[in-house]
N, C-alpha and C. Protein backbone atom coordinates (compact mmCIF):
# COMPACT_ATOMS: atom_id res chain seq x y z
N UNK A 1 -25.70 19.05 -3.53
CA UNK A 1 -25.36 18.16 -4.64
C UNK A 1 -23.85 17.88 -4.66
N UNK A 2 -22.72 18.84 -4.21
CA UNK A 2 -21.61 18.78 -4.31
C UNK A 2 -20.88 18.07 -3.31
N UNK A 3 -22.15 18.03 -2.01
CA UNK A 3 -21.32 17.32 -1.38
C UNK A 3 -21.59 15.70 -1.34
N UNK A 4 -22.61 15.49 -1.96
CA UNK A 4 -22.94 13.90 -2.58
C UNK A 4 -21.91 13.51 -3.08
N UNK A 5 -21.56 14.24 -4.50
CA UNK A 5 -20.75 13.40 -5.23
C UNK A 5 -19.66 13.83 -4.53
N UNK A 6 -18.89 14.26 -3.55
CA UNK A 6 -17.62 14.06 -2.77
C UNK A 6 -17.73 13.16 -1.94
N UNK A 7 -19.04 12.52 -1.13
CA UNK A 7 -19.08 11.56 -0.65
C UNK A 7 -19.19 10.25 -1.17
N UNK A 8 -19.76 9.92 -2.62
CA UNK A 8 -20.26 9.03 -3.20
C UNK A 8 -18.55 8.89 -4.05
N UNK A 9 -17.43 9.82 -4.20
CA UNK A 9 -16.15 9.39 -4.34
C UNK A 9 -15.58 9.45 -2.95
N UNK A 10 -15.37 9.23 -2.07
CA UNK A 10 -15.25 8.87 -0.83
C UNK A 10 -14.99 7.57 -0.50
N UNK A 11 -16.44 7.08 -0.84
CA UNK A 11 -17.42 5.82 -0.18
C UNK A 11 -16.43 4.76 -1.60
N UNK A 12 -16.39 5.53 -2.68
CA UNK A 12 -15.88 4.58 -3.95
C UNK A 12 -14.08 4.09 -3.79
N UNK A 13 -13.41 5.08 -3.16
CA UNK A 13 -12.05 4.68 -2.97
C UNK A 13 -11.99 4.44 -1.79
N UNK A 14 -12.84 4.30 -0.86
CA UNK A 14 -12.50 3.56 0.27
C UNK A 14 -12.58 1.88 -0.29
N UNK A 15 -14.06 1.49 -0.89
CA UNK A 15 -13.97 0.83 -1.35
C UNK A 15 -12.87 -0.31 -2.20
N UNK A 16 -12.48 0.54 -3.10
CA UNK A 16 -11.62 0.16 -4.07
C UNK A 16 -10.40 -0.14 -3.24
N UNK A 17 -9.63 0.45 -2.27
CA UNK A 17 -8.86 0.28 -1.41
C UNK A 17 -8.90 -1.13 -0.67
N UNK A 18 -9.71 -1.08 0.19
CA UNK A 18 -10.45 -2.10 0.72
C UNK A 18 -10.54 -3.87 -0.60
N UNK A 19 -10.97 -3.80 -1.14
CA UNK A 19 -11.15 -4.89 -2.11
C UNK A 19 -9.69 -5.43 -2.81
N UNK A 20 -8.47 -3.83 -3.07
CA UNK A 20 -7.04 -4.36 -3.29
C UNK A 20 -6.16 -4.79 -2.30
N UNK A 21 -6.60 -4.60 -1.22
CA UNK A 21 -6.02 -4.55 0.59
C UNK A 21 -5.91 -6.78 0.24
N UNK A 22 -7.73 -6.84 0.28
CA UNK A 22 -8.21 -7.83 0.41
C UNK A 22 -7.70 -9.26 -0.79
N UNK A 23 -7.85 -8.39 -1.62
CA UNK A 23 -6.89 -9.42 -3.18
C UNK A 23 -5.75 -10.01 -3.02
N UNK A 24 -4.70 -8.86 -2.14
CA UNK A 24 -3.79 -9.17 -2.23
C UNK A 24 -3.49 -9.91 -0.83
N UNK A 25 -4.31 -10.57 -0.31
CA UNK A 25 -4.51 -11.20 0.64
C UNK A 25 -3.43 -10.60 1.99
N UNK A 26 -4.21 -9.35 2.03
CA UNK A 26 -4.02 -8.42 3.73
C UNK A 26 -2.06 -7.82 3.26
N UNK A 27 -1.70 -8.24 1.89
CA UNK A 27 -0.22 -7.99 2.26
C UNK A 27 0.28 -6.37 2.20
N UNK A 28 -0.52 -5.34 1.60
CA UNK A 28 -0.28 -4.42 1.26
C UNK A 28 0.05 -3.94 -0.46
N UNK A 29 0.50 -2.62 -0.11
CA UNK A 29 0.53 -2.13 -1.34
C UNK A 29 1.59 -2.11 -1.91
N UNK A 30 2.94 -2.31 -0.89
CA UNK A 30 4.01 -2.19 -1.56
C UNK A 30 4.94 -4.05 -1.20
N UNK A 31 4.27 -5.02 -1.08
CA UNK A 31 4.65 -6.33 -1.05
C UNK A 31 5.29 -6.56 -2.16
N UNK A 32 4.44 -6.76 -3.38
CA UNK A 32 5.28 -7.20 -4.60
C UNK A 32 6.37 -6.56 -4.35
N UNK A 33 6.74 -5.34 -4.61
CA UNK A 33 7.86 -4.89 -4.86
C UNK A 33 8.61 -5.35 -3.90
N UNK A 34 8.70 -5.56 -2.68
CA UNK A 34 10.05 -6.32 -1.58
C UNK A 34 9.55 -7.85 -1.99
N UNK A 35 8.90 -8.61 -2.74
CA UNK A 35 8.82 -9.52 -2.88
C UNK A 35 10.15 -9.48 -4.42
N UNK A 36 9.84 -9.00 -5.30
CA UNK A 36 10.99 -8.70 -6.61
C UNK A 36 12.35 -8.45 -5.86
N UNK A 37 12.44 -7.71 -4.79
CA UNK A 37 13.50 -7.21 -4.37
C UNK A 37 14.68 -8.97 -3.83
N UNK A 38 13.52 -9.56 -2.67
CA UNK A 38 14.22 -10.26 -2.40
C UNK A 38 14.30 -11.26 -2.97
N UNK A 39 13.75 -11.55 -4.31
CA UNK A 39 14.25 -12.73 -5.33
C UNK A 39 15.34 -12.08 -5.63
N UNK A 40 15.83 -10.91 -6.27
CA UNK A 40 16.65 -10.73 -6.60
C UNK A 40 18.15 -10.65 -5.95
N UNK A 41 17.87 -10.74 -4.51
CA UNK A 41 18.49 -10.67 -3.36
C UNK A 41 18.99 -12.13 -3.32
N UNK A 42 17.86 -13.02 -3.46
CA UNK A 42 18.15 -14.65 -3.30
C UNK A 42 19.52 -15.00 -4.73
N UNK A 43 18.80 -14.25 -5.83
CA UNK A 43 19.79 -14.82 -7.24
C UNK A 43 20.90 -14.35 -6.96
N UNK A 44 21.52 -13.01 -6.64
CA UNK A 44 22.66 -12.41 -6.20
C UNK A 44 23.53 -13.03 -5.37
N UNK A 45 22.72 -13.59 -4.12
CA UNK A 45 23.70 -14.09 -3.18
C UNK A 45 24.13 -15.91 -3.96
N UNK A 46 23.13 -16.52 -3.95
CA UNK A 46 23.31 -17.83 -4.92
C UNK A 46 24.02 -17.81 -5.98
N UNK A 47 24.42 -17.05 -7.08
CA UNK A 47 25.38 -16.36 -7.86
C UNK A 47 27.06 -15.74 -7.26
N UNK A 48 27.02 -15.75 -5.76
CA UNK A 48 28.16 -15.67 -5.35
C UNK A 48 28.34 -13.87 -5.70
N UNK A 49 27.61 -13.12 -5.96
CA UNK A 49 27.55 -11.88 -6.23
C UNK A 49 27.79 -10.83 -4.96
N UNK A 50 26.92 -11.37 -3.79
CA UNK A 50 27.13 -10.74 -2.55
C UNK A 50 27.57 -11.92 -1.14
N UNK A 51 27.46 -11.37 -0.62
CA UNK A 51 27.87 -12.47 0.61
C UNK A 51 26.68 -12.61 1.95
N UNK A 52 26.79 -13.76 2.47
CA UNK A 52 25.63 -14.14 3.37
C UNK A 52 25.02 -13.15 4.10
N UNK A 53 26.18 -11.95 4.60
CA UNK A 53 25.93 -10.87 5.62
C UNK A 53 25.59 -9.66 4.67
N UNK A 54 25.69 -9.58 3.34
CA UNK A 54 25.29 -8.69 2.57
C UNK A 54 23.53 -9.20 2.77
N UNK A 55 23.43 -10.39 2.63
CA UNK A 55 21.72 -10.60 2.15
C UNK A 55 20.84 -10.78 3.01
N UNK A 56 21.23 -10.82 4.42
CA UNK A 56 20.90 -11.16 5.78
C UNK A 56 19.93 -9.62 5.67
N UNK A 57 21.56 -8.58 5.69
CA UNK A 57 21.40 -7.24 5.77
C UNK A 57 19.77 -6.78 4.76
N UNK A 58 19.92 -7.57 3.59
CA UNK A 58 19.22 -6.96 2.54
C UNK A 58 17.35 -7.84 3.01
N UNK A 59 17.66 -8.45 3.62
CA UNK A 59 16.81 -9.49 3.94
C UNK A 59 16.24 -8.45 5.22
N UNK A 60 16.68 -8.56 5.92
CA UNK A 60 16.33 -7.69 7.05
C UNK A 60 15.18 -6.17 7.36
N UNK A 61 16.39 -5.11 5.96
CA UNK A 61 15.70 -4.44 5.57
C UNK A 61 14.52 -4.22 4.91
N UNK A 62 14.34 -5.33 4.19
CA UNK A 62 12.80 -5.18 3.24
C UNK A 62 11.85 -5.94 4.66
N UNK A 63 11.88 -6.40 5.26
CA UNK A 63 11.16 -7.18 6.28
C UNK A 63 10.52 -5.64 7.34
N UNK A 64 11.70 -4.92 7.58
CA UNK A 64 11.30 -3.74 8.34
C UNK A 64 10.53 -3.00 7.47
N UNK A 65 10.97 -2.76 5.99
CA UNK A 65 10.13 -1.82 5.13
C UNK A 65 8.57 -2.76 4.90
N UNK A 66 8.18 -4.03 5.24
CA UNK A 66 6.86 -4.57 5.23
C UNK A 66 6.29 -3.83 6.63
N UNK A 67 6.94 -3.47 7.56
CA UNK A 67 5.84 -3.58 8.95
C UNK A 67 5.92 -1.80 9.18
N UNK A 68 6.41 -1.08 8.28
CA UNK A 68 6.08 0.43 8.11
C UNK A 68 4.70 1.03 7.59
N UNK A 69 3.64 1.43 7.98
CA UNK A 69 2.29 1.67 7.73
C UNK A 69 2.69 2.59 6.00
């Protein structure tokens, strides 16, 4: 019996995984957040706040932090 319901929560967060994978159309789990990042990256540099090679840099990095499993 115990090992049902460890499989039948198993089978449920694979699931659930699977269906948020899919919502968020294949982008992952942590997209939004480098998506917030680099708007804020865009207003900063457009604001004259940082400079082209500051946002390149900042641009760069969230791009590598998308293709990290």
């Amino acid at each position: 019996m115990g090992m049902l319901v460890l499989l039948v929560i198993i089978v449920a967060a694979g699931a659930f995984a699977y269906s948020y994978y899919r919502k968020r159309g294949g982008k992952g789990l942590f997209s939004q957040e480098n998506d917030e990042a680099l708007d804020l990256a865009k207003r900063r540099y457009a604001n004259g706040a940082i400079s082209r090679e500051e946002f390149e840099q900042i641009k760069r990095d969230l791009e590598e932090d998308r293709r990290i499993p």
